[in-house]
PDB file of N, CA and C in Angstrom:
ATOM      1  N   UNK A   1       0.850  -1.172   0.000  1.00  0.00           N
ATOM      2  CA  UNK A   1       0.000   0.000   0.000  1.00  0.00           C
ATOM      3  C   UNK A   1       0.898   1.238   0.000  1.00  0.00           C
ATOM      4  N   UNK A   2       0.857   2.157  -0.914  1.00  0.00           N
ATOM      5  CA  UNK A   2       1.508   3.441  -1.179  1.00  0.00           C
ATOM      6  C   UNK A   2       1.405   4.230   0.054  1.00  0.00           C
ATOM      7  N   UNK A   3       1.961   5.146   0.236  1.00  0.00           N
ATOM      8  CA  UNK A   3       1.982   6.568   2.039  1.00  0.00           C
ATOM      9  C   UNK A   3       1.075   6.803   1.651  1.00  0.00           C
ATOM     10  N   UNK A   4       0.169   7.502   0.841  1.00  0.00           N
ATOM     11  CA  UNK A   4      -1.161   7.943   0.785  1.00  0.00           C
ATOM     12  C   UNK A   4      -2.111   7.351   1.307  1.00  0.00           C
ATOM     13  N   UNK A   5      -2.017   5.881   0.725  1.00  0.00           N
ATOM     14  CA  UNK A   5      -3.488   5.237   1.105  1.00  0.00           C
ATOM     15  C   UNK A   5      -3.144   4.412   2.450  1.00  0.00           C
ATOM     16  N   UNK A   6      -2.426   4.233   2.884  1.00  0.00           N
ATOM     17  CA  UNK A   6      -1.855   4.128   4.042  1.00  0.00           C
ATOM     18  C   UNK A   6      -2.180   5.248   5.117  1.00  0.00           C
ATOM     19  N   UNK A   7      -2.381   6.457   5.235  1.00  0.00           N
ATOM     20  CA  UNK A   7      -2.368   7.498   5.764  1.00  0.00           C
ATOM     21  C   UNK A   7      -3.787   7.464   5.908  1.00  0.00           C
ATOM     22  N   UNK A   8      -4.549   7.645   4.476  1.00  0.00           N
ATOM     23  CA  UNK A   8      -5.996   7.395   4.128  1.00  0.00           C
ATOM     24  C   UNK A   8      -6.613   6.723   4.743  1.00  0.00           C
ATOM     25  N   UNK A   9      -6.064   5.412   5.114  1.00  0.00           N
ATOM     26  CA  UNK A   9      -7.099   4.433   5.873  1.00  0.00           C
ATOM     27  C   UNK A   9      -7.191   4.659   7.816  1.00  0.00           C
ATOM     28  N   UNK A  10      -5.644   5.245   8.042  1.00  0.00           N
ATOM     29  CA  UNK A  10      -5.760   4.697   9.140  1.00  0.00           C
ATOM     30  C   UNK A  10      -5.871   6.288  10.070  1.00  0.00           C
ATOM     31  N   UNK A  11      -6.108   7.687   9.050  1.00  0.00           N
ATOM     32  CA  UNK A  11      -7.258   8.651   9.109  1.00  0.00           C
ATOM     33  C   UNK A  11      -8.797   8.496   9.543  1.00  0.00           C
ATOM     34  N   UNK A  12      -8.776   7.308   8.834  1.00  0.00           N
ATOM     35  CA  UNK A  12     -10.455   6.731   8.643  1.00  0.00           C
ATOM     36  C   UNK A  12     -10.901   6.680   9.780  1.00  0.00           C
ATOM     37  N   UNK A  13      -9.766   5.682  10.147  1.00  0.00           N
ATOM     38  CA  UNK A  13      -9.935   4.847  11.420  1.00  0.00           C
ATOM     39  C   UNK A  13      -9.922   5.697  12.783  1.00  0.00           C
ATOM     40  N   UNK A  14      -9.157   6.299  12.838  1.00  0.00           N
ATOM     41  CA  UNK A  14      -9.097   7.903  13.760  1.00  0.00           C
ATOM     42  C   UNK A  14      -9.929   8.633  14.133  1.00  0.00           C
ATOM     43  N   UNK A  15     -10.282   9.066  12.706  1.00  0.00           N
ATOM     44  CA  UNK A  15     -11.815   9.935  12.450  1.00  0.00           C
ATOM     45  C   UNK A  15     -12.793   8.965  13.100  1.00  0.00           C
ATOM     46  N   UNK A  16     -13.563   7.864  12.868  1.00  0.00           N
ATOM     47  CA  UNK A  16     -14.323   7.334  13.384  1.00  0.00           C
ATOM     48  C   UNK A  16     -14.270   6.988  14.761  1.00  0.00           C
ATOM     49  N   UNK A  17     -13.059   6.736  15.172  1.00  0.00           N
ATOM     50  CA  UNK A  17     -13.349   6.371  16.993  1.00  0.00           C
ATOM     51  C   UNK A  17     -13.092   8.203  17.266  1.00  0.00           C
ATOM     52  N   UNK A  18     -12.697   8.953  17.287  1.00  0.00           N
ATOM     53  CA  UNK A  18     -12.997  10.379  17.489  1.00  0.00           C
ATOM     54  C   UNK A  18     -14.175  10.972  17.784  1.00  0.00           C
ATOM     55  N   UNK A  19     -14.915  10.471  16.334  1.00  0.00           N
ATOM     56  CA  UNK A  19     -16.357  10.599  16.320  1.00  0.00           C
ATOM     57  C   UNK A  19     -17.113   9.815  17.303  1.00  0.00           C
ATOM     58  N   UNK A  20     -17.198   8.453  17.592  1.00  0.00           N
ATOM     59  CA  UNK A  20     -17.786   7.679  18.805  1.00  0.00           C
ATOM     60  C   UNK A  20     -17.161   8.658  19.981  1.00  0.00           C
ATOM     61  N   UNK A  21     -15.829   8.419  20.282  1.00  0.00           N
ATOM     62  CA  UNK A  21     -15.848   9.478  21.706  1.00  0.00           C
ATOM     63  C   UNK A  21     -16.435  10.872  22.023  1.00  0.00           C
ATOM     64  N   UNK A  22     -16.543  11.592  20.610  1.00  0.00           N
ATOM     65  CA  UNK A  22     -16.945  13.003  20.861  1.00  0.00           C
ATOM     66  C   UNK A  22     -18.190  13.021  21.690  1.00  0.00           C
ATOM     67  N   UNK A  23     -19.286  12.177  21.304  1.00  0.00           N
ATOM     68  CA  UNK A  23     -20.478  11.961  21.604  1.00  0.00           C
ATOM     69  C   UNK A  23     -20.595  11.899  23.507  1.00  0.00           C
ATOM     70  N   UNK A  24     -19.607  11.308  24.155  1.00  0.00           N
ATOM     71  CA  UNK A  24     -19.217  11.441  25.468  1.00  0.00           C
ATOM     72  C   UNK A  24     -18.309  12.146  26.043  1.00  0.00           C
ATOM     73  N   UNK A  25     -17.098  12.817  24.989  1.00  0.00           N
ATOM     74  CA  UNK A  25     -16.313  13.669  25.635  1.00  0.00           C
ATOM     75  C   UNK A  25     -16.228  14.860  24.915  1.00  0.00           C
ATOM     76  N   UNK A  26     -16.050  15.947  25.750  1.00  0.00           N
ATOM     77  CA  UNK A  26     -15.851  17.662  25.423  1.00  0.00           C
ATOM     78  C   UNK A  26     -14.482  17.599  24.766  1.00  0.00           C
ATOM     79  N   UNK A  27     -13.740  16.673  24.953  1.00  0.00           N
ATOM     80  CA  UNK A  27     -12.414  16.683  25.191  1.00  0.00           C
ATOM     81  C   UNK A  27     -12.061  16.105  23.469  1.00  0.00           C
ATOM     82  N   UNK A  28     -12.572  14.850  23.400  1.00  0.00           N
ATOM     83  CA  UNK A  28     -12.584  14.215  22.035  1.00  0.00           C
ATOM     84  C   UNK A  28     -13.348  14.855  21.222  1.00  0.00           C
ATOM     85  N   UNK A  29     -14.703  15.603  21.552  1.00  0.00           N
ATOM     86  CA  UNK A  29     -15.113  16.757  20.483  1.00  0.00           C
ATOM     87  C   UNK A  29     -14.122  17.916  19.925  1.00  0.00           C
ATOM     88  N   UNK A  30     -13.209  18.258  21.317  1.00  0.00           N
ATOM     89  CA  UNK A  30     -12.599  19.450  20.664  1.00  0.00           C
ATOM     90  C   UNK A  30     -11.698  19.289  19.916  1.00  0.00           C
ATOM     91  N   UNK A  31     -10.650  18.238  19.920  1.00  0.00           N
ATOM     92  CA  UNK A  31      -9.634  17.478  19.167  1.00  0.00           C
ATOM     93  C   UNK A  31     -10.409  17.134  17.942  1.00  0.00           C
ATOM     94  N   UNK A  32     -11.398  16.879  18.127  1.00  0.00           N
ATOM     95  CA  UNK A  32     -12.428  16.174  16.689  1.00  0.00           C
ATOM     96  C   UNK A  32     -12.376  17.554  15.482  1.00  0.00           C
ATOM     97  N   UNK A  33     -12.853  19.040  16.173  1.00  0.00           N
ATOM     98  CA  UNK A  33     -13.007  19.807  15.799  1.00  0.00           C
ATOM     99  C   UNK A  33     -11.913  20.730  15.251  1.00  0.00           C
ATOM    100  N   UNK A  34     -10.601  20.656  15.808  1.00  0.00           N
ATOM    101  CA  UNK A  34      -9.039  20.834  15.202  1.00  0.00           C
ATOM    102  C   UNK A  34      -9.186  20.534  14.596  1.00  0.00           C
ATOM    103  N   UNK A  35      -9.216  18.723  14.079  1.00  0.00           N
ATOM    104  CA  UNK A  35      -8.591  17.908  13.156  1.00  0.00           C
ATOM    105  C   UNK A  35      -9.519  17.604  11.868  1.00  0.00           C
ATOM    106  N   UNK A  36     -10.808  18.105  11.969  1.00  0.00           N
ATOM    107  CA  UNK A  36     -11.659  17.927  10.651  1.00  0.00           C
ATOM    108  C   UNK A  36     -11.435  17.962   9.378  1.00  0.00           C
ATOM    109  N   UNK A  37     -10.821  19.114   9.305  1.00  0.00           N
ATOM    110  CA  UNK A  37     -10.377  20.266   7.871  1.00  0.00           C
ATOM    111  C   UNK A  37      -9.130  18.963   7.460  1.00  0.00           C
ATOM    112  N   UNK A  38      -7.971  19.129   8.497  1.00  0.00           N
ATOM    113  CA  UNK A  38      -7.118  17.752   8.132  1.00  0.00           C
ATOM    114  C   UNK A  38      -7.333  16.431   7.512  1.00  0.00           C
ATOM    115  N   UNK A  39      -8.621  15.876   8.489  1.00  0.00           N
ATOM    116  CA  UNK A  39      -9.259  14.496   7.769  1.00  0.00           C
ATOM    117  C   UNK A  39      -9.776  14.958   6.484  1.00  0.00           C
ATOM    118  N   UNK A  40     -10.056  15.966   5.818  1.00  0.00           N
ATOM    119  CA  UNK A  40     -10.958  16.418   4.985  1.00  0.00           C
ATOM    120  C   UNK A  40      -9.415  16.042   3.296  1.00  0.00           C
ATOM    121  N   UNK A  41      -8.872  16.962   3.856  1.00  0.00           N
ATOM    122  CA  UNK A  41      -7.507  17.375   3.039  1.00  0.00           C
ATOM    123  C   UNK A  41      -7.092  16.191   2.381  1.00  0.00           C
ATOM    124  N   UNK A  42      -6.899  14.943   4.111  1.00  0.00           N
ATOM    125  CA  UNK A  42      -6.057  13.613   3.616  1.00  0.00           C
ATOM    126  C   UNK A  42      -7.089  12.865   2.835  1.00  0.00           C
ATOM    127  N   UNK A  43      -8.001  12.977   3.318  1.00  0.00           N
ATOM    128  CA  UNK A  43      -9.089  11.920   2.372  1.00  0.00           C
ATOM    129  C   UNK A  43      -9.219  12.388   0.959  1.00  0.00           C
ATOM    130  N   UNK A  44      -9.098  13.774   0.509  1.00  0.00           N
ATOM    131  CA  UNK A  44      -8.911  14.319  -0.677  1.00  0.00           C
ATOM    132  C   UNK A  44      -7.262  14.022  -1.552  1.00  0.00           C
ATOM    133  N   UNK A  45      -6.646  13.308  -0.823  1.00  0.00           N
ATOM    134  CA  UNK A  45      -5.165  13.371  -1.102  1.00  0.00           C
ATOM    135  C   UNK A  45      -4.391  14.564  -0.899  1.00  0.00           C
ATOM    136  N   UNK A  46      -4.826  14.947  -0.513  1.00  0.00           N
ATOM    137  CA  UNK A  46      -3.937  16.690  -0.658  1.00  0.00           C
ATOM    138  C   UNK A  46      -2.654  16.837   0.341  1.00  0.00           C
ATOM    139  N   UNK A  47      -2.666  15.828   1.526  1.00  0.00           N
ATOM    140  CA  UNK A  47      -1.495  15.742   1.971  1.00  0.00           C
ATOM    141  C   UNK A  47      -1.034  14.299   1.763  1.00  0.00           C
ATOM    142  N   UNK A  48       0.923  14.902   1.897  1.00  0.00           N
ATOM    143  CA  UNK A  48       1.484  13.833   1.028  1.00  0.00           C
ATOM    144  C   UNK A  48       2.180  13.461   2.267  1.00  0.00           C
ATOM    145  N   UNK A  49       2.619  12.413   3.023  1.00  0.00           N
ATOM    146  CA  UNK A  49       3.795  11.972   3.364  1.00  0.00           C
ATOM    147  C   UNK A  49       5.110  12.327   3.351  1.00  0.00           C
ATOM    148  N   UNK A  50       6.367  12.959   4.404  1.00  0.00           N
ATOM    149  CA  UNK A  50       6.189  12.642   5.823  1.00  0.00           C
ATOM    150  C   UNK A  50       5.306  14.418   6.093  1.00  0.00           C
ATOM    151  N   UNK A  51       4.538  14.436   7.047  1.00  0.00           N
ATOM    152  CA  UNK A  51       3.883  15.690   7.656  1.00  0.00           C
ATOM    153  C   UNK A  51       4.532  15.595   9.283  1.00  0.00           C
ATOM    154  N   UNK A  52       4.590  16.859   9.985  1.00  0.00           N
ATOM    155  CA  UNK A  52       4.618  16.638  11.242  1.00  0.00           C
ATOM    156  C   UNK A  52       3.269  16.205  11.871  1.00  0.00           C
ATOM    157  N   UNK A  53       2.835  15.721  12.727  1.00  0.00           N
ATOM    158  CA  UNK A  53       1.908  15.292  13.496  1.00  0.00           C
ATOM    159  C   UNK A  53       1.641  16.391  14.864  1.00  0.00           C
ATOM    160  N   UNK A  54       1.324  17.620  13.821  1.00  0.00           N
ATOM    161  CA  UNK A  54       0.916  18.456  15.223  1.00  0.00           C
ATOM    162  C   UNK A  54      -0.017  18.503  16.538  1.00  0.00           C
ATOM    163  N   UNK A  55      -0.961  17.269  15.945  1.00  0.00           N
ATOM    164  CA  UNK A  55      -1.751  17.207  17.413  1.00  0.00           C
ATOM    165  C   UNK A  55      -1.411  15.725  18.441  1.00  0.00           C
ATOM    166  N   UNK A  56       0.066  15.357  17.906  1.00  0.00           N
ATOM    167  CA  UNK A  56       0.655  14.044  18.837  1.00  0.00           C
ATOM    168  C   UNK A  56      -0.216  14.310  20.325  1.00  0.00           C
ATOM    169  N   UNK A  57       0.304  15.641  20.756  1.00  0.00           N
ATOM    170  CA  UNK A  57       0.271  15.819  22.596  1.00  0.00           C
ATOM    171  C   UNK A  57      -0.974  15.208  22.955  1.00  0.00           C
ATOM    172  N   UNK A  58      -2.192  15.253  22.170  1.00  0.00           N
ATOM    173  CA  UNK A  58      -3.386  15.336  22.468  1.00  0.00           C
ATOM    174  C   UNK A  58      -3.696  13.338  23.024  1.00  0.00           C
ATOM    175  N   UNK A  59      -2.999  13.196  22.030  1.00  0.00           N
ATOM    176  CA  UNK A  59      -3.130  11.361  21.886  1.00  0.00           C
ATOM    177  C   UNK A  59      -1.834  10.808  23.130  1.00  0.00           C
ATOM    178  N   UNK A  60      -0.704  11.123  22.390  1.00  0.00           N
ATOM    179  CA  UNK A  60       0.800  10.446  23.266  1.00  0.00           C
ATOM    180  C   UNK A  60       1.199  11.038  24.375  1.00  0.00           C
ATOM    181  N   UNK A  61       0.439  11.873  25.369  1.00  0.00           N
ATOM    182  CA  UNK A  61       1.272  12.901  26.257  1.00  0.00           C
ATOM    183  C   UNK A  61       0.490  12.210  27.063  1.00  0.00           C
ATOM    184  N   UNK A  62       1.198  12.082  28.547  1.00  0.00           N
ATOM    185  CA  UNK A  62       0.474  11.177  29.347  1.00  0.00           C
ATOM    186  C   UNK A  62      -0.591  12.675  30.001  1.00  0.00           C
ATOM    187  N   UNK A  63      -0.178  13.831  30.200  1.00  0.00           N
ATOM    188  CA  UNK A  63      -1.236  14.889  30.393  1.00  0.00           C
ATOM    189  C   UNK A  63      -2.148  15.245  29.303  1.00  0.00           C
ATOM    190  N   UNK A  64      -1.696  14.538  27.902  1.00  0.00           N
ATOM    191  CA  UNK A  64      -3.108  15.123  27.372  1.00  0.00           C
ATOM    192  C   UNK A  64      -4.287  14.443  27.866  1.00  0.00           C
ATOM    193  N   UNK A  65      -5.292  15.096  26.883  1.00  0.00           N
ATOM    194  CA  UNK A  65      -6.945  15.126  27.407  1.00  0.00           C
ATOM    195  C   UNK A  65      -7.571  13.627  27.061  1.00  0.00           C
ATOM    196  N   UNK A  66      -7.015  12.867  26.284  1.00  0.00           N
ATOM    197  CA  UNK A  66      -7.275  11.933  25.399  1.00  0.00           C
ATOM    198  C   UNK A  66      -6.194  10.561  25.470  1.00  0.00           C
ATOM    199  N   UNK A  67      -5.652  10.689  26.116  1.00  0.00           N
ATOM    200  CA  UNK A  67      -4.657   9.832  26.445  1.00  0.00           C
ATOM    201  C   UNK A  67      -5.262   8.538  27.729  1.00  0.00           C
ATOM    202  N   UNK A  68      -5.786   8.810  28.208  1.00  0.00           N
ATOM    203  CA  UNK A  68      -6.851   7.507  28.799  1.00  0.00           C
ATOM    204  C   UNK A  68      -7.279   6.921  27.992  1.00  0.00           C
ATOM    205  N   UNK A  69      -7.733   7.363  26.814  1.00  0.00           N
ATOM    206  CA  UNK A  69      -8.548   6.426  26.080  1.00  0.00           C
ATOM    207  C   UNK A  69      -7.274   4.926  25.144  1.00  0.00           C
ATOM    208  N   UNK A  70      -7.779   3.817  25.491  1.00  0.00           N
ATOM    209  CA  UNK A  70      -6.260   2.981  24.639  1.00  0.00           C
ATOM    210  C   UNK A  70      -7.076   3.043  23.134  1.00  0.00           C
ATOM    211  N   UNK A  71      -7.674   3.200  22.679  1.00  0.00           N
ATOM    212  CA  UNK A  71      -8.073   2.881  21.354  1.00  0.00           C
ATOM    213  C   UNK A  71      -7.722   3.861  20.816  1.00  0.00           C
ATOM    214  N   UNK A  72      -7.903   4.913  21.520  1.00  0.00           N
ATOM    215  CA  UNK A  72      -7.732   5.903  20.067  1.00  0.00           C
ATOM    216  C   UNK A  72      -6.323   6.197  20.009  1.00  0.00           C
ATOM    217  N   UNK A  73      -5.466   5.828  21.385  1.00  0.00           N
ATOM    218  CA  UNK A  73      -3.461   5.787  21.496  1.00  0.00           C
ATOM    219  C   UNK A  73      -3.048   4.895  20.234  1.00  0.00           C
ATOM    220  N   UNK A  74      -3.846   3.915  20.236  1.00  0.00           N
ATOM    221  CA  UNK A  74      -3.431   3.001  18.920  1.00  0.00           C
ATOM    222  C   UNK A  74      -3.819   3.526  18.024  1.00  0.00           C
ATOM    223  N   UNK A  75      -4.963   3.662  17.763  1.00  0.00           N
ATOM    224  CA  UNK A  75      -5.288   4.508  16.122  1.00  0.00           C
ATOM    225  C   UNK A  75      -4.547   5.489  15.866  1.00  0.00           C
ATOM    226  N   UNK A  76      -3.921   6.194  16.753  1.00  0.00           N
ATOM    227  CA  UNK A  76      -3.353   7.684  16.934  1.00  0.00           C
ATOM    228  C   UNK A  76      -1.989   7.193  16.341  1.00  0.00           C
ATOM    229  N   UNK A  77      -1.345   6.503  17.443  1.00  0.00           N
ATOM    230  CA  UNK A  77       0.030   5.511  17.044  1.00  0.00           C
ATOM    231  C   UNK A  77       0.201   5.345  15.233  1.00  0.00           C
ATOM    232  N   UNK A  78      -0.957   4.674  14.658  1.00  0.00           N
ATOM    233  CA  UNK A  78      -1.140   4.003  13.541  1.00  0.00           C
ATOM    234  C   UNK A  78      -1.292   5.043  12.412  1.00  0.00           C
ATOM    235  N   UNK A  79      -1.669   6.066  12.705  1.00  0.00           N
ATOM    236  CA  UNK A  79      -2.183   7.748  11.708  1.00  0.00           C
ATOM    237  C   UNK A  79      -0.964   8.069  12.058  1.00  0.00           C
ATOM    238  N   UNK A  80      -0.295   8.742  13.388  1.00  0.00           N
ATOM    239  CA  UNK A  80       1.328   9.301  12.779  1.00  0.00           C
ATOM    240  C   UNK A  80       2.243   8.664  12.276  1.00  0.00           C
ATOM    241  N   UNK A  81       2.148   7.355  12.378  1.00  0.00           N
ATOM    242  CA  UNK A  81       3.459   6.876  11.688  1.00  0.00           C
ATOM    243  C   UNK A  81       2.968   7.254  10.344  1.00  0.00           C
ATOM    244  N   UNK A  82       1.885   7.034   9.368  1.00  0.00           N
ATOM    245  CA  UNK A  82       1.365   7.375   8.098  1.00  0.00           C
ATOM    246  C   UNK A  82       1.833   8.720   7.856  1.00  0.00           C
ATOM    247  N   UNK A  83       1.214   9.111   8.432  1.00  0.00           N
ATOM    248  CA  UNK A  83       1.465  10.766   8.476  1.00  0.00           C
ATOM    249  C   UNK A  83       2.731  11.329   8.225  1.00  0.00           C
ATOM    250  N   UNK A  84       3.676  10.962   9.385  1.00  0.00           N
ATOM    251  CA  UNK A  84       5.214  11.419   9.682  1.00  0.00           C
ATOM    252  C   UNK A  84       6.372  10.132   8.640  1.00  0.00           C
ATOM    253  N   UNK A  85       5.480   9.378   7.912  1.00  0.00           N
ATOM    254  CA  UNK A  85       6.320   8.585   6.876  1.00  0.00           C
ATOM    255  C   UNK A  85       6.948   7.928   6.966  1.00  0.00           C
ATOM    256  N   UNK A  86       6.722   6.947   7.967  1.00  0.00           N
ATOM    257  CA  UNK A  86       7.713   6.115   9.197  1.00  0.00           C
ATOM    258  C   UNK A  86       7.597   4.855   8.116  1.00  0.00           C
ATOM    259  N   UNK A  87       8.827   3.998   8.016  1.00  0.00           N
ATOM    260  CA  UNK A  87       8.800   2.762   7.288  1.00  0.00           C
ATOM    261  C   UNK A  87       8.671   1.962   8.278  1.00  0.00           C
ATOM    262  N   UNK A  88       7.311   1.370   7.820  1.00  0.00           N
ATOM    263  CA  UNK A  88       6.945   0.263   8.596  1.00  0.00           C
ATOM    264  C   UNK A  88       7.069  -1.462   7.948  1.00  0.00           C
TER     265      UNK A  88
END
């Protein structure tokens, strides 16, 4: 699978548990609401591989807001490496 569609899918995957948490957290809504325009871009192709991963803190920081949650640490995990162009 090419960095694009690689990035593409596991966006998807992001976006959707984002979306399930928003529904219970202020916290996963507001991160939801940063990152929209982004999911919008990658699903259009418009970003290419490696990008920085400016909203890491939110997911990997043991003080971010969102960092309790393990599902979305993995999905999160799984979107920056795409993102930041990591050979996996």
């Amino acid at each position: 699978m090419d960095q694009v569609k690689q990035l593409q899918e596991s966006a998807r995957i992001l976006h959707a548990l984002l979306t399930r948490h928003a529904k219970s957290s202020e916290n996963a809504e507001m991160v939801l609401g940063f990152m929209t325009a982004l999911f919008v871009a990658i699903e259009c192709g418009e970003v290419v591989p490696p990008v920085h991963d400016k909203y890491r803190w939110y997911f990997a920081n043991t003080e971010g807001p969102l960092f309790k949650y393990d599902d979305l640490g993995e999905a999160h995990a799984q979107y920056s490496h795409a993102l930041e162009g990591w050979v996996t």
